[in-house]
N, C-alpha and C. Protein backbone atom coordinates (compact mmCIF):
# COMPACT_ATOMS: atom_id res chain seq x y z
N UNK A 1 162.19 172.99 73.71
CA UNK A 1 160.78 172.81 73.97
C UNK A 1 160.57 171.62 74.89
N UNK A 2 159.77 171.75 75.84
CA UNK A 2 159.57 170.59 76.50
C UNK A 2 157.88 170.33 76.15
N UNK A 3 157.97 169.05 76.91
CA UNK A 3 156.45 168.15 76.23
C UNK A 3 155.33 168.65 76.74
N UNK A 4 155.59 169.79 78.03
CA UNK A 4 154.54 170.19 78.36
C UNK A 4 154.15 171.30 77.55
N UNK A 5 154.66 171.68 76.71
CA UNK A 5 154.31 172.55 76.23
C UNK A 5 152.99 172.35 74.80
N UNK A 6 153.41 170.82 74.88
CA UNK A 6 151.98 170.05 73.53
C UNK A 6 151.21 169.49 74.25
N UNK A 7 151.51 168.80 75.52
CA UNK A 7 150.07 168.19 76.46
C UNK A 7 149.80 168.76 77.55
N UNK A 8 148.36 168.40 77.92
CA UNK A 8 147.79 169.40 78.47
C UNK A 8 147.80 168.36 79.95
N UNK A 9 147.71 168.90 81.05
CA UNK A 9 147.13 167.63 82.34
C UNK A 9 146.66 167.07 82.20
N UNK A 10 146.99 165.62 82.77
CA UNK A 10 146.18 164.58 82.39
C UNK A 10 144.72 164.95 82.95
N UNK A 11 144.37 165.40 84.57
CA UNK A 11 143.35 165.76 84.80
C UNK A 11 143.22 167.27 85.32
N UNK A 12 142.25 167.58 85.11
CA UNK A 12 141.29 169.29 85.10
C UNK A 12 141.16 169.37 86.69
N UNK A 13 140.64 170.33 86.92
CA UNK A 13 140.17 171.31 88.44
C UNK A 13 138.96 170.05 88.52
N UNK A 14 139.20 170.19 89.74
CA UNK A 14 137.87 168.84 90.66
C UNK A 14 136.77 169.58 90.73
N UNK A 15 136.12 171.00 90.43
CA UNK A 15 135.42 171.32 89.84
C UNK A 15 134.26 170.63 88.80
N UNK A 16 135.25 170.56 88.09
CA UNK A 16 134.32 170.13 86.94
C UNK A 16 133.53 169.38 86.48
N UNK A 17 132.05 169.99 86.00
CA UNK A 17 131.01 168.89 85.98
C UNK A 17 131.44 167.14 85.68
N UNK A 18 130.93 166.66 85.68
CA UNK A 18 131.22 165.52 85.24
C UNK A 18 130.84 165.02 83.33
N UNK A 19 130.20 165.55 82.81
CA UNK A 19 129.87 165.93 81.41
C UNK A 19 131.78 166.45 80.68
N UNK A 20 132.11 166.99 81.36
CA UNK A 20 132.79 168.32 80.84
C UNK A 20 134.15 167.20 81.12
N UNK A 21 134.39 166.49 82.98
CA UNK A 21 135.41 166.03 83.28
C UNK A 21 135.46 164.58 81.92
N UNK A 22 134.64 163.86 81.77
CA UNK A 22 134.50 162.78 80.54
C UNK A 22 134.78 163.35 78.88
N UNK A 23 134.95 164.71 78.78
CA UNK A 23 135.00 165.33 77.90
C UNK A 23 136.56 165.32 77.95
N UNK A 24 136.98 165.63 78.66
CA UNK A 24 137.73 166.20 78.57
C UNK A 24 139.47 165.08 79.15
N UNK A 25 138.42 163.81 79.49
CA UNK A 25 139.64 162.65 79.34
C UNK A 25 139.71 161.90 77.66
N UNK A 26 138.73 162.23 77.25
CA UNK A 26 138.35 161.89 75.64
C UNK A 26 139.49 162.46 74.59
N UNK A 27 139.75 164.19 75.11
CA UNK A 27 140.24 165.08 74.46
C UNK A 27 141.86 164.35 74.60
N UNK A 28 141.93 164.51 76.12
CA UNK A 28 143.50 163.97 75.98
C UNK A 28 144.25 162.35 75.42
N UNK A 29 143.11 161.83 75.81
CA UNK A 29 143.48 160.50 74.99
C UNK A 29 143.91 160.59 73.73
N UNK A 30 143.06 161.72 72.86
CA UNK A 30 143.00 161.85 71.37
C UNK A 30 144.15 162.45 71.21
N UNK A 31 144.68 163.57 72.38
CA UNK A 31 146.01 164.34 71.94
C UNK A 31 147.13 163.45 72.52
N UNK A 32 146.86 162.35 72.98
CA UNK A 32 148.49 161.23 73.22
C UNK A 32 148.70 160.88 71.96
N UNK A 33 146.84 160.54 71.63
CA UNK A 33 147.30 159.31 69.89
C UNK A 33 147.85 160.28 68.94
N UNK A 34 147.53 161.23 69.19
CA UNK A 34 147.90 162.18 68.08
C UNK A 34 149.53 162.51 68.31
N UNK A 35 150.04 162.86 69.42
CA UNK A 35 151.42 162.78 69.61
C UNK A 35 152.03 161.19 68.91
N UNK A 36 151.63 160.27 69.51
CA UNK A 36 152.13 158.84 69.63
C UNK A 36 152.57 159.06 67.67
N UNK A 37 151.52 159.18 67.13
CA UNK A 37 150.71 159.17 65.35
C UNK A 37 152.11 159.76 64.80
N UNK A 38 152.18 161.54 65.51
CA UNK A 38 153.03 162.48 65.14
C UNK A 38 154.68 162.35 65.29
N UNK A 39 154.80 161.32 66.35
CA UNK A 39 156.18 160.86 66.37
C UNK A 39 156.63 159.60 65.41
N UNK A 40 155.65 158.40 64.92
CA UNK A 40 155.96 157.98 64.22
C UNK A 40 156.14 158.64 62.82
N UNK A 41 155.71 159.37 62.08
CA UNK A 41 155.73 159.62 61.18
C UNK A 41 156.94 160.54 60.85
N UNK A 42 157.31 161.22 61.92
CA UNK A 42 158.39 162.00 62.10
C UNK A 42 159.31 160.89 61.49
N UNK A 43 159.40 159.41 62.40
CA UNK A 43 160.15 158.52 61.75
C UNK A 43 160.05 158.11 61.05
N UNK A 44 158.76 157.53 60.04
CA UNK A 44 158.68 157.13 58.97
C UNK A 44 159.37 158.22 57.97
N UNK A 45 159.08 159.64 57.97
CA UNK A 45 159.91 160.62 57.37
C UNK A 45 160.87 160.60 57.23
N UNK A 46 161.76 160.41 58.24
CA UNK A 46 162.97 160.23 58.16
C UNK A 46 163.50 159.12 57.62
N UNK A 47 163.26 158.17 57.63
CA UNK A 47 163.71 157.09 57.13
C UNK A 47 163.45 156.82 55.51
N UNK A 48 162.05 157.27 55.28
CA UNK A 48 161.56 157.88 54.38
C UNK A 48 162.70 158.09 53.20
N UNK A 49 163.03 159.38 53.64
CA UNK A 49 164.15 160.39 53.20
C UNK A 49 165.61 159.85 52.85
N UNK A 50 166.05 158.65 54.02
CA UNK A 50 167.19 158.74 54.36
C UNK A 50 167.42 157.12 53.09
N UNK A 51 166.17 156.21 52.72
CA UNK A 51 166.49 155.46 51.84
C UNK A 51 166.21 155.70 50.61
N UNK A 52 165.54 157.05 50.31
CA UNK A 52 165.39 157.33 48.62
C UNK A 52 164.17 157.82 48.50
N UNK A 53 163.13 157.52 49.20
CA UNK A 53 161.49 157.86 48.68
C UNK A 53 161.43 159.48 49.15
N UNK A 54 161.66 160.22 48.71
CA UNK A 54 161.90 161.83 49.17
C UNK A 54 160.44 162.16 49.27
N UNK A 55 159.68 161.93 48.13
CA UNK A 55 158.13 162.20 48.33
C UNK A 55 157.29 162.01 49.36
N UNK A 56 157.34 160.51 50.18
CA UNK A 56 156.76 160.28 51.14
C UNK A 56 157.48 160.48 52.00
N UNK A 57 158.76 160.62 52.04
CA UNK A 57 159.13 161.15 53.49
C UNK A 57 158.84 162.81 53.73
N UNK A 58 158.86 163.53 52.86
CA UNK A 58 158.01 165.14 52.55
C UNK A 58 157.11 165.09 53.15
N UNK A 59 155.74 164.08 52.50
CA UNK A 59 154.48 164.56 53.16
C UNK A 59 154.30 163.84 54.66
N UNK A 60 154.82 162.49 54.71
CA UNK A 60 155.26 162.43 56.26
C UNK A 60 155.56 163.23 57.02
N UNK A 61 156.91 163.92 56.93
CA UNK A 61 156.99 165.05 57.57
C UNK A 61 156.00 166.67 57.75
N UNK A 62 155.79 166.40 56.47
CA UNK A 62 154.46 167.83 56.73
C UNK A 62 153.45 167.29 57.42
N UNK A 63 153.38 166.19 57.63
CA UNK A 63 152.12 165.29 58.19
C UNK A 63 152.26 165.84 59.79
N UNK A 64 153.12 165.46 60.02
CA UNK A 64 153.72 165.73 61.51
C UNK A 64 153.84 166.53 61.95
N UNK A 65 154.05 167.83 61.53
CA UNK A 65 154.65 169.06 61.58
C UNK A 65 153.24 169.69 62.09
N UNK A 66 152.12 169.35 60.89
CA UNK A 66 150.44 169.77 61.48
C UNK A 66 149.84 169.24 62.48
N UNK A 67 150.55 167.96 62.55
CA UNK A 67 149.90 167.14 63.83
C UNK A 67 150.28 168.00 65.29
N UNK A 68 151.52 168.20 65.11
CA UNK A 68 152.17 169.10 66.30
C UNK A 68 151.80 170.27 67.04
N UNK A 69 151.27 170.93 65.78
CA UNK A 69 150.58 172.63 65.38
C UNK A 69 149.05 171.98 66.51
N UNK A 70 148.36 170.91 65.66
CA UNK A 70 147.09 171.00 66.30
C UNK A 70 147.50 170.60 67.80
N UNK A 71 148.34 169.72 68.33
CA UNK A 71 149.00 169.23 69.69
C UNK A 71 148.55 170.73 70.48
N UNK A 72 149.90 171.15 70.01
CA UNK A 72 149.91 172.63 70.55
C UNK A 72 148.62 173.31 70.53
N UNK A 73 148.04 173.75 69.65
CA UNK A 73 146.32 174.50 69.75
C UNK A 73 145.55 173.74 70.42
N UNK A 74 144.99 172.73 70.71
CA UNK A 74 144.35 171.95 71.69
C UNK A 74 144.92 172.07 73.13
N UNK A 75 145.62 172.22 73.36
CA UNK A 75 146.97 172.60 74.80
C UNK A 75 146.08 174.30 75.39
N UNK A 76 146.11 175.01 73.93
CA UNK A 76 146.08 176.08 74.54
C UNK A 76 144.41 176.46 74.33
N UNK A 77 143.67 176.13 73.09
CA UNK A 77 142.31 176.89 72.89
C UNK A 77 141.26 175.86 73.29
N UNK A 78 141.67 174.57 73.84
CA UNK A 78 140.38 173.62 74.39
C UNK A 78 141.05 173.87 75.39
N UNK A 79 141.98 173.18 76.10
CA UNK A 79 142.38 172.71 77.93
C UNK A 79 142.21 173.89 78.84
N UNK A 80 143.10 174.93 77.79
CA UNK A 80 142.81 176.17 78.92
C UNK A 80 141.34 176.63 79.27
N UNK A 81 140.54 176.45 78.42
CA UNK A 81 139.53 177.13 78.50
C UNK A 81 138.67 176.65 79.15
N UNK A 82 138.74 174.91 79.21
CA UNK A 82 137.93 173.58 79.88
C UNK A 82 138.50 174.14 81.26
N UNK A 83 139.36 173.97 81.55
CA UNK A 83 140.19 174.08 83.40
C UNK A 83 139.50 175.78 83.52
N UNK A 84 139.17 176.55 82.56
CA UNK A 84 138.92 177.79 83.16
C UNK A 84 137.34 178.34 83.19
N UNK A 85 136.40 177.28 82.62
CA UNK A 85 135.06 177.26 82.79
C UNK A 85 134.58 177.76 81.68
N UNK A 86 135.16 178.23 80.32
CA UNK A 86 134.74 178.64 79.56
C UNK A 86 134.40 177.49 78.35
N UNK A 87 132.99 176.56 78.67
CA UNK A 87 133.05 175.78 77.74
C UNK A 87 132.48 176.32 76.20
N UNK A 88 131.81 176.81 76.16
CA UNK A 88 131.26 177.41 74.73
C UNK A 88 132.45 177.82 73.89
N UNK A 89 133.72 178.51 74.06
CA UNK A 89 135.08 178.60 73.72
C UNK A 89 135.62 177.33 73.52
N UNK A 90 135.83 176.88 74.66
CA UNK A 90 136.14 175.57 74.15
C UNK A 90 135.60 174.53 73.09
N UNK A 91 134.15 174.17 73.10
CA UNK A 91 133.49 173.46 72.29
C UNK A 91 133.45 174.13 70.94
N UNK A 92 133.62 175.29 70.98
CA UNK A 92 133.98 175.77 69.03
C UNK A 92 135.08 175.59 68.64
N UNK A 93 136.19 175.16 69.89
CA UNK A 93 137.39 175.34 69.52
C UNK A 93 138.10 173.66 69.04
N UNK A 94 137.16 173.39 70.04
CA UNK A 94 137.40 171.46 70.11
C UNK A 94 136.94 170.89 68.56
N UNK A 95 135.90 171.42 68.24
CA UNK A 95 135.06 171.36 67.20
C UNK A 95 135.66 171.26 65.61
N UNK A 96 136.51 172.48 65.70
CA UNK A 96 137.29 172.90 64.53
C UNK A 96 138.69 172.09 64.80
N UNK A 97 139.24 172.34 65.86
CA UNK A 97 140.99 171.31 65.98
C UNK A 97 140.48 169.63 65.37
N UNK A 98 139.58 169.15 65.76
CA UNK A 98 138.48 168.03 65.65
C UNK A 98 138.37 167.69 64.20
N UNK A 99 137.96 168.82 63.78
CA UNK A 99 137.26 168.77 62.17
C UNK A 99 139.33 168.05 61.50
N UNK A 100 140.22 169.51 61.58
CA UNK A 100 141.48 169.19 61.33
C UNK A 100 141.96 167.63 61.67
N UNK A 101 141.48 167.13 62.97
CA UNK A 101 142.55 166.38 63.46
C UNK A 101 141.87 165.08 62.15
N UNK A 102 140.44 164.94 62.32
CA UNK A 102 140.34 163.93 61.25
C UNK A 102 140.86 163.74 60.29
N UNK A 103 141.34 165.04 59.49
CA UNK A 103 142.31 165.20 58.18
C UNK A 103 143.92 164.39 58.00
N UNK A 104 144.14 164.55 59.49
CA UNK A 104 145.50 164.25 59.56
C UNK A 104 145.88 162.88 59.97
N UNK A 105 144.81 162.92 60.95
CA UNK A 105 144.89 161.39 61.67
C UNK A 105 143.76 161.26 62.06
N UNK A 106 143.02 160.04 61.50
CA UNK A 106 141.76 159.77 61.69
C UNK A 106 141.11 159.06 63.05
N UNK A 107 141.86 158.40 63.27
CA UNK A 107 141.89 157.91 64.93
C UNK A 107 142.03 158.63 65.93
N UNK A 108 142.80 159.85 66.35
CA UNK A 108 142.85 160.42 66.74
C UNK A 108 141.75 162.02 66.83
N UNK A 109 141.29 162.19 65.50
CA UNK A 109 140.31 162.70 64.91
C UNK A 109 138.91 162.70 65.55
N UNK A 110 139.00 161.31 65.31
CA UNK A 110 137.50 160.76 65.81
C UNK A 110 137.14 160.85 67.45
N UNK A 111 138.34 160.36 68.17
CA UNK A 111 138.25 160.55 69.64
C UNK A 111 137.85 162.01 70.31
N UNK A 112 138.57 163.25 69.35
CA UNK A 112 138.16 164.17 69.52
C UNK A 112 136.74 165.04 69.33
N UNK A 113 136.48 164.27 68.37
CA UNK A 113 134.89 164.74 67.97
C UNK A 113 134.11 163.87 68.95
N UNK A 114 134.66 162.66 69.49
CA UNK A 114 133.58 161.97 70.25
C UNK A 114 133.61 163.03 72.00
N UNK A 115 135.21 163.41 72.12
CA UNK A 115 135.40 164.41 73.26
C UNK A 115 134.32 165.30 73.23
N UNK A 116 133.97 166.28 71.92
CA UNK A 116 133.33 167.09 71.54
C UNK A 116 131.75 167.15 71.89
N UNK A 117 131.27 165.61 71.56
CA UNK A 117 129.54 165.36 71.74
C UNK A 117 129.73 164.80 72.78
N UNK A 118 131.00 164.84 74.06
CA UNK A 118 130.13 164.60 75.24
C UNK A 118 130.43 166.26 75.88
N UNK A 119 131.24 166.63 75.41
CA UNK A 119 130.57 168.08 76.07
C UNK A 119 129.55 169.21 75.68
N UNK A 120 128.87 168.36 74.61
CA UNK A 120 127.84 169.11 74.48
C UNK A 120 126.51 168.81 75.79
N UNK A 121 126.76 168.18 76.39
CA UNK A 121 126.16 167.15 77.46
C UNK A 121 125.81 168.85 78.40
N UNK A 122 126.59 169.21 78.75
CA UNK A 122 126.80 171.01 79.82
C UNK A 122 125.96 171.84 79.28
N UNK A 123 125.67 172.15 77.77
CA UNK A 123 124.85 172.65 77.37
C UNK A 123 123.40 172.44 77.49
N UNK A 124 122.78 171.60 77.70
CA UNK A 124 121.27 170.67 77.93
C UNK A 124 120.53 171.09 79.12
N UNK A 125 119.62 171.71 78.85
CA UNK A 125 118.86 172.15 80.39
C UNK A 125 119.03 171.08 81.17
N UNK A 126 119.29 171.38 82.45
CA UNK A 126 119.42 170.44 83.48
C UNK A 126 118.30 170.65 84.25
N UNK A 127 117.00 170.69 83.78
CA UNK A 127 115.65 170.92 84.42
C UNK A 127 114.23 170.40 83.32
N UNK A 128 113.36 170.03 83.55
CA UNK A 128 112.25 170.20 82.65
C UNK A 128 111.48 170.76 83.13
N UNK A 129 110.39 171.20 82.50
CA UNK A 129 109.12 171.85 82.54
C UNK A 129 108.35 171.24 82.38
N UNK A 130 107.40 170.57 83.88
CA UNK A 130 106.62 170.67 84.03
C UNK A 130 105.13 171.44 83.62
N UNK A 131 104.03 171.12 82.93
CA UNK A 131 102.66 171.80 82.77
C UNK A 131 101.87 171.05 84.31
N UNK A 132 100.86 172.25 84.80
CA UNK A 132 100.12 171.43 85.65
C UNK A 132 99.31 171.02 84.93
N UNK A 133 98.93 169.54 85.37
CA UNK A 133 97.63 169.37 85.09
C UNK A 133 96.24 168.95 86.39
N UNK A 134 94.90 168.84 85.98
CA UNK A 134 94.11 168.25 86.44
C UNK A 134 93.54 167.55 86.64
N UNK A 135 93.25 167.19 87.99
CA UNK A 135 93.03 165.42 88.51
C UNK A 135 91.34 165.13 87.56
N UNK A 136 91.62 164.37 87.39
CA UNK A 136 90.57 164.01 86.55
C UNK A 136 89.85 162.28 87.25
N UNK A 137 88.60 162.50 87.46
CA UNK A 137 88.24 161.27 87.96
C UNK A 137 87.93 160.13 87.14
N UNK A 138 87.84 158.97 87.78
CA UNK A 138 87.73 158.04 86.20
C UNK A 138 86.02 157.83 86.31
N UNK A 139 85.55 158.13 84.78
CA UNK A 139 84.31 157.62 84.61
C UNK A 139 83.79 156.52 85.76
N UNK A 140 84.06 155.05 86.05
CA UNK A 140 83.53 154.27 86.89
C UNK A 140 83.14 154.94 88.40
N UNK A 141 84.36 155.56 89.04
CA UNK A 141 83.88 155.90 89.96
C UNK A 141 82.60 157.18 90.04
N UNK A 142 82.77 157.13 88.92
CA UNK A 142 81.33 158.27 89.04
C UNK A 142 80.18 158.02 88.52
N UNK A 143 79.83 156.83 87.72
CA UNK A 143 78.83 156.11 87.66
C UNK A 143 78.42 155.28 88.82
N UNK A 144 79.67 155.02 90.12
CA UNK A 144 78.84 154.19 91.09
C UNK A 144 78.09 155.24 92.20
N UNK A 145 78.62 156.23 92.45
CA UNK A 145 78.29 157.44 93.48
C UNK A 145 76.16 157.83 92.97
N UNK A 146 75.50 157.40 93.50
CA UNK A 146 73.72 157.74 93.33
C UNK A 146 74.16 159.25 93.17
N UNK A 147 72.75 159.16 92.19
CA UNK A 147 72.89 160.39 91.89
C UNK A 147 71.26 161.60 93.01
N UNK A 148 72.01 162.47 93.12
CA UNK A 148 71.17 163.51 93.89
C UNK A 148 71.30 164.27 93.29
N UNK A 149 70.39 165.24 93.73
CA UNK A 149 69.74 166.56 93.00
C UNK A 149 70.87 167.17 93.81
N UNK A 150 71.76 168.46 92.68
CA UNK A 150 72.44 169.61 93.05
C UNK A 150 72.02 170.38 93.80
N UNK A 151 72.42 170.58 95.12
CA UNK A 151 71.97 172.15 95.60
C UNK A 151 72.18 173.07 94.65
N UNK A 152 71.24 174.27 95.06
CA UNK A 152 71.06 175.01 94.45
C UNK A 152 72.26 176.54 94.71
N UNK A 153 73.44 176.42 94.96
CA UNK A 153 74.55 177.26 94.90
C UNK A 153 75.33 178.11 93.92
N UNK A 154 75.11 179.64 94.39
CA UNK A 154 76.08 180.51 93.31
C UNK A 154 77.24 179.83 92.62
N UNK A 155 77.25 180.27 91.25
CA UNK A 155 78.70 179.89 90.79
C UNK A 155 79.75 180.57 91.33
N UNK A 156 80.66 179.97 91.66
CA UNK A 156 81.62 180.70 92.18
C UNK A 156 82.63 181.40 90.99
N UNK A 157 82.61 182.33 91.77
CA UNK A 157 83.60 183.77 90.77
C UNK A 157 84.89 183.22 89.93
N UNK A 158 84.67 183.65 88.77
CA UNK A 158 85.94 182.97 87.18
C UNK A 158 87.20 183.24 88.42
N UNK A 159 87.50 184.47 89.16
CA UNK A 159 88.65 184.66 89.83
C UNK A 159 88.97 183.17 90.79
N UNK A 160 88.58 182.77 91.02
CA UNK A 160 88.84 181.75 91.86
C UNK A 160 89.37 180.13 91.79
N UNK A 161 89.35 180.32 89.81
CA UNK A 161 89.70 179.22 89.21
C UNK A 161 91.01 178.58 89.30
N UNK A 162 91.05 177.79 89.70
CA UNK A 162 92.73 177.51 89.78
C UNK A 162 93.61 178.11 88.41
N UNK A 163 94.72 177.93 89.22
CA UNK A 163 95.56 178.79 88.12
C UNK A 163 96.86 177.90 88.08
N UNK A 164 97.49 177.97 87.03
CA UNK A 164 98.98 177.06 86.64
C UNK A 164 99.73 177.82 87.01
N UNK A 165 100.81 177.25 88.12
CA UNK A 165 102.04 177.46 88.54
C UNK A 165 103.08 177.99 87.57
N UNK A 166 103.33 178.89 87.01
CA UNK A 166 104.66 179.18 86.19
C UNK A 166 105.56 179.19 86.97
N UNK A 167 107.25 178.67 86.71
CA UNK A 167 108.18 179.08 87.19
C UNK A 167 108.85 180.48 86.47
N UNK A 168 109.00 181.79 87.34
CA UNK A 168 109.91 182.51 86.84
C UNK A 168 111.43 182.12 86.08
N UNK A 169 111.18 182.80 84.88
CA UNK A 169 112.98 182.37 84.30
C UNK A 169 113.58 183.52 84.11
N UNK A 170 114.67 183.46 83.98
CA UNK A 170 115.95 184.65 84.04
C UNK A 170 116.51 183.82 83.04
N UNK A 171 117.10 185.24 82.18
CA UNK A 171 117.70 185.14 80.51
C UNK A 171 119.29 185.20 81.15
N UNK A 172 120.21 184.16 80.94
CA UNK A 172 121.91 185.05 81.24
C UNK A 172 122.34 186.07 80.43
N UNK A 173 123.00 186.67 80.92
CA UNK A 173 123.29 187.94 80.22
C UNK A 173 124.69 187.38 79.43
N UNK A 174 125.34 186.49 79.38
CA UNK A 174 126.77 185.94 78.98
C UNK A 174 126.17 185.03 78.17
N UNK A 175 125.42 184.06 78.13
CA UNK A 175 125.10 182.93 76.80
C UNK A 175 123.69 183.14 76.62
N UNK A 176 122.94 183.60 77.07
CA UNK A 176 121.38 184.05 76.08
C UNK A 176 120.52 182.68 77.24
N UNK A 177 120.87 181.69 77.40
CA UNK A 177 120.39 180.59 77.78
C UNK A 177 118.87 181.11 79.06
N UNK A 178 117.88 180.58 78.90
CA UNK A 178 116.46 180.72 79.96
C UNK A 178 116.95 179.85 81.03
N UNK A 179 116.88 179.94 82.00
CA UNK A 179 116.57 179.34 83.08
C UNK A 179 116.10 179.85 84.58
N UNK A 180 115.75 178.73 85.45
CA UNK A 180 114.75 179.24 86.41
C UNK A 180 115.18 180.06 87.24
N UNK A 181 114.95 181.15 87.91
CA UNK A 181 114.94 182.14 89.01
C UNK A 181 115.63 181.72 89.95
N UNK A 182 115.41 180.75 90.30
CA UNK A 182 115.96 180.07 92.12
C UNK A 182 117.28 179.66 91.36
N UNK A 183 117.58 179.59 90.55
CA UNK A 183 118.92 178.94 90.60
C UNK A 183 119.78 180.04 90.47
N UNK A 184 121.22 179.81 91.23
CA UNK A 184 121.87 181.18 91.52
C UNK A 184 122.79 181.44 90.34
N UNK A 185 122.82 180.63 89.18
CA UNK A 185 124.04 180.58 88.38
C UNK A 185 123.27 180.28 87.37
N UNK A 186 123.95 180.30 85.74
CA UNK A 186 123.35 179.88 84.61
C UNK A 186 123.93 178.20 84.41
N UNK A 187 123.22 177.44 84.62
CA UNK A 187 123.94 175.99 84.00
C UNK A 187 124.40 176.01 82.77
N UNK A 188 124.24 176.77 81.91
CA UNK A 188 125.21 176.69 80.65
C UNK A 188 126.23 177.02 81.19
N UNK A 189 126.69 178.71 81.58
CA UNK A 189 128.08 178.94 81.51
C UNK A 189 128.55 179.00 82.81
N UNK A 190 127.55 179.10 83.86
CA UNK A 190 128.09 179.63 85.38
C UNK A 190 128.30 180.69 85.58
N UNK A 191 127.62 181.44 84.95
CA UNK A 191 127.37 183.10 85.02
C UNK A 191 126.46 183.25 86.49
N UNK A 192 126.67 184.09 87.34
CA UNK A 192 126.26 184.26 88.70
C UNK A 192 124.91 185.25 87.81
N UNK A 193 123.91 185.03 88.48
CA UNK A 193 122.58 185.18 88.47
C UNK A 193 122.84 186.83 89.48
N UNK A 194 122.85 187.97 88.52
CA UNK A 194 122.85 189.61 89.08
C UNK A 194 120.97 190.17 89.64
């Protein structure tokens, strides 16, 4: 087995948002400590073992053995999926290895869940909504303006009332997510706008 086979690149496709690229230096930091974690204990196990304490060198070693497992699953069900644009996969996946890694190694654990809430960052409309509103004059200036008698002019027709700007939105057909018309892609997933 070689080591590439438990870590993932240090860095992703130049692509990637910047939400997602900070995410995803978080993730690997957490999977060094978690290697770094997983090799000591390997040795504490062993040594463990090799002066009499059989018990703790056991769960040492099972310690390690899971640490490795999650190494490996983070390699393949977060990185691949981050480098391949599929973050919603990824973030359930980061989520749960995350939940585990705290169990095993808490330092390492934590970095991952912090990986986790910055890629929830990709998910967040990257737009607001605007309401129009109306200019409204301020009382003073309309107490200084003399007052004159109204001409005497038709009301003008209800049709003619100003009206509020809606922006059209389009639903993605791949994550459910609303967003506006003009944009050619879904900012959640990057689903091309059909």
């Amino acid at each position: 087995m070689d080591i590439n086979d438990f870590l993932a690149k240090e860095n992703g496709p130049s692509w990637l948002p910047s939400s997602v690229t900070e995410a995803r230096k978080l993730v690997y930091i957490g999977q060094l400590l978690a290697l770094v974690f997983s090799l000591i204990s390997v040795f504490v196990g062993i040594i463990s073992i090799l002066t009499g304490n059989i018990y703790y060198g056991i769960v040492s070693l099972a310690m390690a053995g899971v640490g490795m497992i999650v190494l490996y699953m983070l390699n393949e069900n977060v990185f691949d999926h981050l480098d391949q644009g599929r973050f919603k996969q990824a973030s359930d996946s980061l989520l749960i290895w995350s939940i585990v890694g705290i169990f095993i190694w808490l330092i390492p654990g934590i970095i991952l869940l912090l990986g986790y809430l910055k890629l929830q960052a990709i998910f967040q409309p990257q737009y607001q909504q605007y309401q129009a509103q109306q200019y409204q004059v301020a009382p003073q200036a309309v107490q200084q303006q003399p007052q004159q008698p109204a001409p005497q002019q038709p009301a003008p027709p209800a049709e003619h009332a100003p009206e509020e700007k809606k922006v059209e939105m389009t639903k993605c057909r791949k994550c459910g997510v609303n967003y506006p018309s003009f944009m050619h892609s879904c900012p959640s997933c990057n689903e091309p706008r059909h």
